[in-house]
N, C-alpha and C. Protein backbone atom coordinates (compact mmCIF):
# COMPACT_ATOMS: atom_id res chain seq x y z
N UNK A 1 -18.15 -36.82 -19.66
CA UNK A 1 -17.59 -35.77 -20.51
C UNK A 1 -16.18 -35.44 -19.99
N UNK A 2 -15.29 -35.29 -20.62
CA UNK A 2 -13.94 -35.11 -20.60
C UNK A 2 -13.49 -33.59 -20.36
N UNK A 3 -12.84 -33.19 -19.20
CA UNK A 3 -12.83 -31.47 -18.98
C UNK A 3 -11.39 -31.14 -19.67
N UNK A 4 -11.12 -30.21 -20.56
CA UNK A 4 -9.92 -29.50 -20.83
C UNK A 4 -9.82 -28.55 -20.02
N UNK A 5 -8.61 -28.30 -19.88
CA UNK A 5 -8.05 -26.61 -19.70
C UNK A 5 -7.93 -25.47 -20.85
N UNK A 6 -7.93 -24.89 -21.73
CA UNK A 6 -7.17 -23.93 -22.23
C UNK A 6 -7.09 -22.77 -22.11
N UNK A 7 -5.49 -22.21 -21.93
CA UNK A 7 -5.64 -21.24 -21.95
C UNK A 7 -5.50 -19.50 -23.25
N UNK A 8 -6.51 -19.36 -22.25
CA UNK A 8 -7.09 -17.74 -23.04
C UNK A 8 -6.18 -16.64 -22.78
N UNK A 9 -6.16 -16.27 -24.15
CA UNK A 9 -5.27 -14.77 -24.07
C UNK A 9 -6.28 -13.66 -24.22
N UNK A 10 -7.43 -14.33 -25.04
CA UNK A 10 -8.48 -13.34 -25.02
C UNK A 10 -8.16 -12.89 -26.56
N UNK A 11 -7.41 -13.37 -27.02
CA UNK A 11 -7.48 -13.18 -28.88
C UNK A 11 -7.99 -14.75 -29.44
N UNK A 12 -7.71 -14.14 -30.99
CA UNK A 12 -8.85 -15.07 -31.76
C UNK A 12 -8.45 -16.20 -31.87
N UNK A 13 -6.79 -17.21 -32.08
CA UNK A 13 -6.26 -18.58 -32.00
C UNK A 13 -7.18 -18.88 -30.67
N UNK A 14 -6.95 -18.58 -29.46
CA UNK A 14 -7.02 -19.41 -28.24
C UNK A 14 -9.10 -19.40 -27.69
N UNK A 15 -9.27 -18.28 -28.14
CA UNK A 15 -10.82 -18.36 -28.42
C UNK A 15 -11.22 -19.63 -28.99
N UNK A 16 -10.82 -19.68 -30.55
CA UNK A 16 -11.41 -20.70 -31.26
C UNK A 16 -11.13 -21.85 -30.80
N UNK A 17 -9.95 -21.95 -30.37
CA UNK A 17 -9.75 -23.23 -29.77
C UNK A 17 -10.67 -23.70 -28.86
N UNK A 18 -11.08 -22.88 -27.83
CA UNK A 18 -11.77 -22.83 -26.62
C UNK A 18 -13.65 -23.11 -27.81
N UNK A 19 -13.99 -22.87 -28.46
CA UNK A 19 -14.81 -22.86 -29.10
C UNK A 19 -15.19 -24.66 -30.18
N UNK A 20 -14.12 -24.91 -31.04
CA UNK A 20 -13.95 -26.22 -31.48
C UNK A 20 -13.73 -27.48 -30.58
N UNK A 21 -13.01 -27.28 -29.22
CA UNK A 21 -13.28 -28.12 -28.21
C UNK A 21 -14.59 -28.27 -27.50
N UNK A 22 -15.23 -26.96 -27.09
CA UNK A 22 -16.34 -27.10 -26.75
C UNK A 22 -17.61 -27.83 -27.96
N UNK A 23 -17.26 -27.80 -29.14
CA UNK A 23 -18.59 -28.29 -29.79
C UNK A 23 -17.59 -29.97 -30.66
N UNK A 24 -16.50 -30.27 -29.97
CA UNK A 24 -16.45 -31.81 -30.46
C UNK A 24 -16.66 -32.40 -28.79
N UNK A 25 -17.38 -31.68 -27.67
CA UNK A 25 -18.06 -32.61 -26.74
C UNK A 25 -17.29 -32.27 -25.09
N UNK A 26 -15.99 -31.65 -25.70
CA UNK A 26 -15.08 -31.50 -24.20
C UNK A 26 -15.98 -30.24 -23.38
N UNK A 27 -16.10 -30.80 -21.86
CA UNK A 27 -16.10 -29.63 -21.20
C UNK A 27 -15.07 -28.70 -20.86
N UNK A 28 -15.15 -27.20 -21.26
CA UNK A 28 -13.77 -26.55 -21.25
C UNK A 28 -13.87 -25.30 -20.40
N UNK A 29 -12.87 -25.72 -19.81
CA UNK A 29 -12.69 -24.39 -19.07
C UNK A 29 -11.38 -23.49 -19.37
N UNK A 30 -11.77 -22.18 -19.85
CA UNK A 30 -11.03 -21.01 -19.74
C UNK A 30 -10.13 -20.24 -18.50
N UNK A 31 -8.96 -20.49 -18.91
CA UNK A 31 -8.15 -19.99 -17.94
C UNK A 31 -7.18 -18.96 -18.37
N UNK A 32 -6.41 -17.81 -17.58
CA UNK A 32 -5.64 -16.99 -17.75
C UNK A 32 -5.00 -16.68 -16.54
N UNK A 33 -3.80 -16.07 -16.65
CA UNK A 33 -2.96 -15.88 -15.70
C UNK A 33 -2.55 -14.22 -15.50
N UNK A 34 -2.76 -13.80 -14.24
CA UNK A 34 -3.09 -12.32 -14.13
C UNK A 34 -1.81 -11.59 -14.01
N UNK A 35 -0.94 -11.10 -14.12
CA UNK A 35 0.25 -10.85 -14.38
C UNK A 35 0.54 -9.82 -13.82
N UNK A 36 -0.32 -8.14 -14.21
CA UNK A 36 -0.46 -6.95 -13.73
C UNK A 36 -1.87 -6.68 -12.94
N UNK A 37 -1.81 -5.75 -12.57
CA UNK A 37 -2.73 -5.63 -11.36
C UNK A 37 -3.86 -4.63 -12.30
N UNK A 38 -4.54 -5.49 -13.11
CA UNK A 38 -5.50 -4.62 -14.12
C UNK A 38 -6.34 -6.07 -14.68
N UNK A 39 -7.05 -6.01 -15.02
CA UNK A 39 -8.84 -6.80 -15.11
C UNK A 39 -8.93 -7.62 -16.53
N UNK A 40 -8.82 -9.10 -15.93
CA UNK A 40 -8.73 -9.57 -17.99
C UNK A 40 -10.57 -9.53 -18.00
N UNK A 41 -11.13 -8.39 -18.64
CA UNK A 41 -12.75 -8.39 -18.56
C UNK A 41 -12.82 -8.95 -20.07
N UNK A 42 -11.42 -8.93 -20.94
CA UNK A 42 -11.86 -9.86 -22.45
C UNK A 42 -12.23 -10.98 -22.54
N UNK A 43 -11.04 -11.78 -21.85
CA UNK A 43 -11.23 -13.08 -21.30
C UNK A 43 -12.65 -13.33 -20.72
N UNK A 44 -12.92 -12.88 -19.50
CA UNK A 44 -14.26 -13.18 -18.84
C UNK A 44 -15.49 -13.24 -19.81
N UNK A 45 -15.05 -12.31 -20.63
CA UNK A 45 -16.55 -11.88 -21.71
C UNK A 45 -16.77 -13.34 -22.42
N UNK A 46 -15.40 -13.67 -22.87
CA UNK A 46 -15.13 -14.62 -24.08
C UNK A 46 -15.90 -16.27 -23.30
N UNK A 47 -15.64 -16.34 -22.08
CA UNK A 47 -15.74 -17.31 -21.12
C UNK A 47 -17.53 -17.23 -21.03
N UNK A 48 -18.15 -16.21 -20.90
CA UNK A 48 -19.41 -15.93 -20.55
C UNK A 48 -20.48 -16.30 -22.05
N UNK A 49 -19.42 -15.73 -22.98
CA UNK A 49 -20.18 -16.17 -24.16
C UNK A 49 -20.34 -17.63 -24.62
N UNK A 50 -19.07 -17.76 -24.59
CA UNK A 50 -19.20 -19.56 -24.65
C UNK A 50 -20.07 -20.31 -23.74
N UNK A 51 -20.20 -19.58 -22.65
CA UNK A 51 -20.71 -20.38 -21.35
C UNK A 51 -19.94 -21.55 -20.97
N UNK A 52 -18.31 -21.38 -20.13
CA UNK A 52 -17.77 -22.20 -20.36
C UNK A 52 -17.43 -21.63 -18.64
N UNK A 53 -16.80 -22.26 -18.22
CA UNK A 53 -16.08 -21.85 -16.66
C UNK A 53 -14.80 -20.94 -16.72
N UNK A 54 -14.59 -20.35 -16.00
CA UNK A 54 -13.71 -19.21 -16.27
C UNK A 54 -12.47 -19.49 -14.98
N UNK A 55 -11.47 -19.40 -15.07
CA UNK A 55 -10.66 -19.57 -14.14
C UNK A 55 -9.10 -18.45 -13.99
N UNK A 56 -9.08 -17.52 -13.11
CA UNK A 56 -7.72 -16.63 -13.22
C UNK A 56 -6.81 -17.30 -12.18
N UNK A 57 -5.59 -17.25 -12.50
CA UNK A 57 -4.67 -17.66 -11.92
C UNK A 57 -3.79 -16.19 -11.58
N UNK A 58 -3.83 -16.15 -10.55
CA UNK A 58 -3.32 -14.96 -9.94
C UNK A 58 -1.50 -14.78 -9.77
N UNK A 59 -0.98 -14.00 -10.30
CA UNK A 59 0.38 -14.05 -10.25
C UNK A 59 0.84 -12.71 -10.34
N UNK A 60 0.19 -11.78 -9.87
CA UNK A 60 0.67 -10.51 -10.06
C UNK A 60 1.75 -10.51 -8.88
N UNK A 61 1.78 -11.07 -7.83
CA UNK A 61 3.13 -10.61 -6.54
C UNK A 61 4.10 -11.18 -7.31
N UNK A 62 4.01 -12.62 -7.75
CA UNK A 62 4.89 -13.34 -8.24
C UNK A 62 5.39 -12.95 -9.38
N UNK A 63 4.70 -12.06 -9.99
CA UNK A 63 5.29 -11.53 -11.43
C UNK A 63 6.40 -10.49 -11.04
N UNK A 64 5.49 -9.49 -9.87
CA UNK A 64 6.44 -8.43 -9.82
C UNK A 64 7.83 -8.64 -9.14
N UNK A 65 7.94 -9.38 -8.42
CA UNK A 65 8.72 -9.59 -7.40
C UNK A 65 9.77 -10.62 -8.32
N UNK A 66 9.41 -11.47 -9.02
CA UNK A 66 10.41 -12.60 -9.60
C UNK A 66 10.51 -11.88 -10.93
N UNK A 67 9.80 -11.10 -11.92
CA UNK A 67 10.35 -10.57 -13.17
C UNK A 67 10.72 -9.04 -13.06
N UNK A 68 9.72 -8.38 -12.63
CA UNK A 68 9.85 -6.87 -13.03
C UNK A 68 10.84 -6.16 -12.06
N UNK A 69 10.57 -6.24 -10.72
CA UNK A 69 11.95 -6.20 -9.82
C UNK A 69 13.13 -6.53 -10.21
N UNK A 70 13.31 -7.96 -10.88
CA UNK A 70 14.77 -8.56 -10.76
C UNK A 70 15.31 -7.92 -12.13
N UNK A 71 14.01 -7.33 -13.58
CA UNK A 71 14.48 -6.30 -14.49
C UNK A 71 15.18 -5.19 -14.32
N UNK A 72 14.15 -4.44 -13.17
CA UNK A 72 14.35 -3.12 -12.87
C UNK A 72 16.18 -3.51 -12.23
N UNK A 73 16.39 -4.51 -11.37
CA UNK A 73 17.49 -4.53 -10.27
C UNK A 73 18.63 -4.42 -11.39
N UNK A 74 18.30 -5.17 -12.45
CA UNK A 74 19.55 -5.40 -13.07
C UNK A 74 20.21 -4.49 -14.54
């Protein structure tokens, strides 16, 4: 079985997607990228329902420090 990635915003395009891959055979795993320091529990839900693997990619230092800092600086 063939594994995808896609990623989840936790709305309805990237759901379904995550949904039509899973039933033409791909194993798929759900991923998102954590940005602020607050809980994607949509995502997780969406991941749990499908029964699919769930994966966060953590980037909240990297967010603040390389976007919102260098906003605020400028």
């Amino acid at each position: 079985m063939e594994k995808v990635l896609v990623g989840l915003s936790g709305g309805v395009d990237s759901s379904v997607c995550a949904i039509l891959l899973k039933q033409a055979g791909y194993q798929v795993i759900g991923a998102t990228m954590r940005l602020l320091d607050e809980d994607n529990t949509d995502v997780k839900e969406i991941c749990d329902k499908l029964e699919i693997e769930y994966l966060e990619l953590d980037y909240v230092d990297d967010f603040k420090n390389e976007v919102i800092d260098y906003f605020s600086r400028e």
